[in-house]
N, C-alpha and C. Protein backbone atom coordinates (compact mmCIF):
# COMPACT_ATOMS: atom_id res chain seq x y z
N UNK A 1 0.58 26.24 -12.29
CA UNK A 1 -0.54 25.49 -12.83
C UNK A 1 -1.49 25.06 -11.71
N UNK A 2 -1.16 24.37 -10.50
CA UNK A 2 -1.56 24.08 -9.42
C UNK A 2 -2.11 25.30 -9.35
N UNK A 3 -1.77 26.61 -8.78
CA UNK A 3 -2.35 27.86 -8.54
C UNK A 3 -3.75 28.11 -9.06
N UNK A 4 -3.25 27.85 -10.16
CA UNK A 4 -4.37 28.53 -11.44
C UNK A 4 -5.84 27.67 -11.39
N UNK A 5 -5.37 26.27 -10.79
CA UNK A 5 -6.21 25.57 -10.90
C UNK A 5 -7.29 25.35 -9.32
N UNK A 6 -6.48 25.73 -8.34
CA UNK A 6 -6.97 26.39 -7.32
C UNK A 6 -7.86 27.53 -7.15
N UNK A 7 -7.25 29.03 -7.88
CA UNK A 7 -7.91 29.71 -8.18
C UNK A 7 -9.12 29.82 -8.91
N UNK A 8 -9.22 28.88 -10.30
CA UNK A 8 -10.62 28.61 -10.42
C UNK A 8 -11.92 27.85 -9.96
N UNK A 9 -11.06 27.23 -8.79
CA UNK A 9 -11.65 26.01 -8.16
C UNK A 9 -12.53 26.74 -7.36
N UNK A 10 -11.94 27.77 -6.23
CA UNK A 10 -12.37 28.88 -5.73
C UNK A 10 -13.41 29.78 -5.98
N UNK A 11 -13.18 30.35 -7.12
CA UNK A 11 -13.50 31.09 -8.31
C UNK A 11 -15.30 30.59 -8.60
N UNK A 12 -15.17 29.28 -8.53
CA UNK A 12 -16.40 28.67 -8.79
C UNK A 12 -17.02 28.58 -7.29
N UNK A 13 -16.37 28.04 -6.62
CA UNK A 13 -17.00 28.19 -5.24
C UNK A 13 -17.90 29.16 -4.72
N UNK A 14 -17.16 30.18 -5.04
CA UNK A 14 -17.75 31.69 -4.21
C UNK A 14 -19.10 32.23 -5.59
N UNK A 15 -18.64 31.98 -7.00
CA UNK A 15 -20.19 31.73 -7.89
C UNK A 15 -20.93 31.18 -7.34
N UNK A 16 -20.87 29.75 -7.19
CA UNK A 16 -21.86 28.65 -6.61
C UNK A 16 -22.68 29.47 -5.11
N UNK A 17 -21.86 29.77 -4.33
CA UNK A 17 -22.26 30.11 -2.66
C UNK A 17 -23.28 31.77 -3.26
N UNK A 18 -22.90 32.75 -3.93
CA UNK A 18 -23.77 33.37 -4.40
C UNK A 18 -25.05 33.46 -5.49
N UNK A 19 -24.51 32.46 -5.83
CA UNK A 19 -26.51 31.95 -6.85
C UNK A 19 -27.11 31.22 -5.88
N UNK A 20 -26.45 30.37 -4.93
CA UNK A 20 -27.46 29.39 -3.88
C UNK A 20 -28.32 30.74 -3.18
N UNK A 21 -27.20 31.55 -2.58
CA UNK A 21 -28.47 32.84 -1.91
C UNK A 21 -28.94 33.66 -2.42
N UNK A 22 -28.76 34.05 -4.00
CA UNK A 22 -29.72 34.48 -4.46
C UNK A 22 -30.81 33.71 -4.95
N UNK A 23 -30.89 32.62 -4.97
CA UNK A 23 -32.39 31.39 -5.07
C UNK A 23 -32.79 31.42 -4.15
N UNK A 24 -32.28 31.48 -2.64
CA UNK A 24 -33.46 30.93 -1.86
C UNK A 24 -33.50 32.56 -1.32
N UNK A 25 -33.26 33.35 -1.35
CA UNK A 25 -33.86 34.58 -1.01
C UNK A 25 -35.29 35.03 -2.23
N UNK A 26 -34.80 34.29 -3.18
CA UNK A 26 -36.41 34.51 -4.27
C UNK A 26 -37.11 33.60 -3.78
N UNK A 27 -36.55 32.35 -3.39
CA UNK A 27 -37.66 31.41 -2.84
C UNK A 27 -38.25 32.14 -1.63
N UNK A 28 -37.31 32.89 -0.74
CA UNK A 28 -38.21 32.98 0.25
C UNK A 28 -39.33 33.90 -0.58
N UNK A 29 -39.14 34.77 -1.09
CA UNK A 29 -39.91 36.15 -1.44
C UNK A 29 -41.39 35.30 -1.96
N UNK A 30 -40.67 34.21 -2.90
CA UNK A 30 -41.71 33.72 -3.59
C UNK A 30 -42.62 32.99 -2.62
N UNK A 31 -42.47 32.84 -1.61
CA UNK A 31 -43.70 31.58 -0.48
C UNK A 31 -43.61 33.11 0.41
N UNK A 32 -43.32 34.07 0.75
CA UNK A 32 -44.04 34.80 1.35
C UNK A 32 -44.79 35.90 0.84
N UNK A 33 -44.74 36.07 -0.18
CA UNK A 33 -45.99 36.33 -1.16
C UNK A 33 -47.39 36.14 -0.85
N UNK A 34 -47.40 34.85 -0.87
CA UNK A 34 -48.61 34.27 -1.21
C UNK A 34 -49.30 33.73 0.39
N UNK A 35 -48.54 33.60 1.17
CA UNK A 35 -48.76 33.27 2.71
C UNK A 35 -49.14 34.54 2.88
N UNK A 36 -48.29 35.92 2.63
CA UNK A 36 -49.17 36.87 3.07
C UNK A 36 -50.46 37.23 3.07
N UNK A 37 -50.69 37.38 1.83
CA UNK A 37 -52.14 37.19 1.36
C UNK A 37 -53.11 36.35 1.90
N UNK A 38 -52.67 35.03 2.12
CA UNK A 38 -53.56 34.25 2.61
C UNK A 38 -53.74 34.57 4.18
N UNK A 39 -53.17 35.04 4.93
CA UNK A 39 -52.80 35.35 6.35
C UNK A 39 -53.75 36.62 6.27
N UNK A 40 -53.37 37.64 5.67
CA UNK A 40 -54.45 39.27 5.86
C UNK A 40 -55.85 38.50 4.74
N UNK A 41 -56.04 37.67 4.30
CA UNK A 41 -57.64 37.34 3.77
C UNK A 41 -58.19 36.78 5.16
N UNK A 42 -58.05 36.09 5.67
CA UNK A 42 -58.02 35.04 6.67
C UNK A 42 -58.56 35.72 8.12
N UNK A 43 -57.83 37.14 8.03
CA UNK A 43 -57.95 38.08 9.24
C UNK A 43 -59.09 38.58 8.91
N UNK A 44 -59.20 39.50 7.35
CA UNK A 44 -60.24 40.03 7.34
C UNK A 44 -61.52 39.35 7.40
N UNK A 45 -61.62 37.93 7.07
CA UNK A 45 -62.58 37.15 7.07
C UNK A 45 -63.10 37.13 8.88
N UNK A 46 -61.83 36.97 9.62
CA UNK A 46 -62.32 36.35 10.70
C UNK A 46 -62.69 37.67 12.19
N UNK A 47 -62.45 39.21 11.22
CA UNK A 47 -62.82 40.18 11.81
C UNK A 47 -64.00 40.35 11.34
N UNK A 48 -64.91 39.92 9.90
CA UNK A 48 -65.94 40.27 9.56
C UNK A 48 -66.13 41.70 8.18
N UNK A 49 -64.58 42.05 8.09
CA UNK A 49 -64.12 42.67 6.96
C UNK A 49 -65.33 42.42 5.62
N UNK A 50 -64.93 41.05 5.53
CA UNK A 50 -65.57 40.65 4.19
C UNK A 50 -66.57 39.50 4.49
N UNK A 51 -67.50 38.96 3.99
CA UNK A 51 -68.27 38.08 3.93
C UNK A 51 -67.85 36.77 3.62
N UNK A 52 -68.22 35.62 4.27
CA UNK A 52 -67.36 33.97 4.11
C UNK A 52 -68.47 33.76 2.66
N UNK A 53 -68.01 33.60 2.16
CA UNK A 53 -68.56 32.46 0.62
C UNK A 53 -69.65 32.00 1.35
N UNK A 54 -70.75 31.98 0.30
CA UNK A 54 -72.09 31.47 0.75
C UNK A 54 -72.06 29.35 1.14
N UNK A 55 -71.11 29.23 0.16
CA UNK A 55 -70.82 27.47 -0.03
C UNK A 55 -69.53 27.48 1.36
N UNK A 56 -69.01 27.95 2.04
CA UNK A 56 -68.38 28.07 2.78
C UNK A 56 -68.73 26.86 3.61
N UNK A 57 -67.54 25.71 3.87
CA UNK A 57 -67.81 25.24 5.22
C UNK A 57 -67.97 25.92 6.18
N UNK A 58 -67.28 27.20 6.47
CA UNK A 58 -67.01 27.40 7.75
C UNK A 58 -68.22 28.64 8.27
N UNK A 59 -69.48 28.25 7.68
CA UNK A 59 -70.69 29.07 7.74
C UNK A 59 -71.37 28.18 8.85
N UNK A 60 -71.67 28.90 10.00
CA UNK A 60 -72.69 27.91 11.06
C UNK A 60 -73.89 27.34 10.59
N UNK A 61 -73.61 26.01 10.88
CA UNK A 61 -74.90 25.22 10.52
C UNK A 61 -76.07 25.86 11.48
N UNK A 62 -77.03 25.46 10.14
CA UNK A 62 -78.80 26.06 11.16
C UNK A 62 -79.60 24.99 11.00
């Protein structure tokens, strides 16, 4: 009985330790997603790729 009750104790353990890393491996996926994007917009902006928004702060004042 002890055994049995060990064994599921376990049992749950090693469940638990594999859903924790499959969440934060989606978490990571999920925040580097979107950092990517913002990181290659950011480049192309600051190589001249694309044009800054006309309302843009970051347009030199004249």
């Amino acid at each position: 009985m002890l055994r049995q009750e060990l064994e599921r104790s376990r049992q749950k353990e090693l469940e638990y330790a594999k859903n924790e890393k499959t969440f934060l491996l989606s978490l990571s996926h999920d925040i580097k997603t979107p950092l990517s994007a913002i990181k290659l917009y950011s480049k192309a902006l600051s190589k001249g790729y694309i044009p800054l928004p006309k309302n843009s702060s970051l347009q030199p004042k004249v």
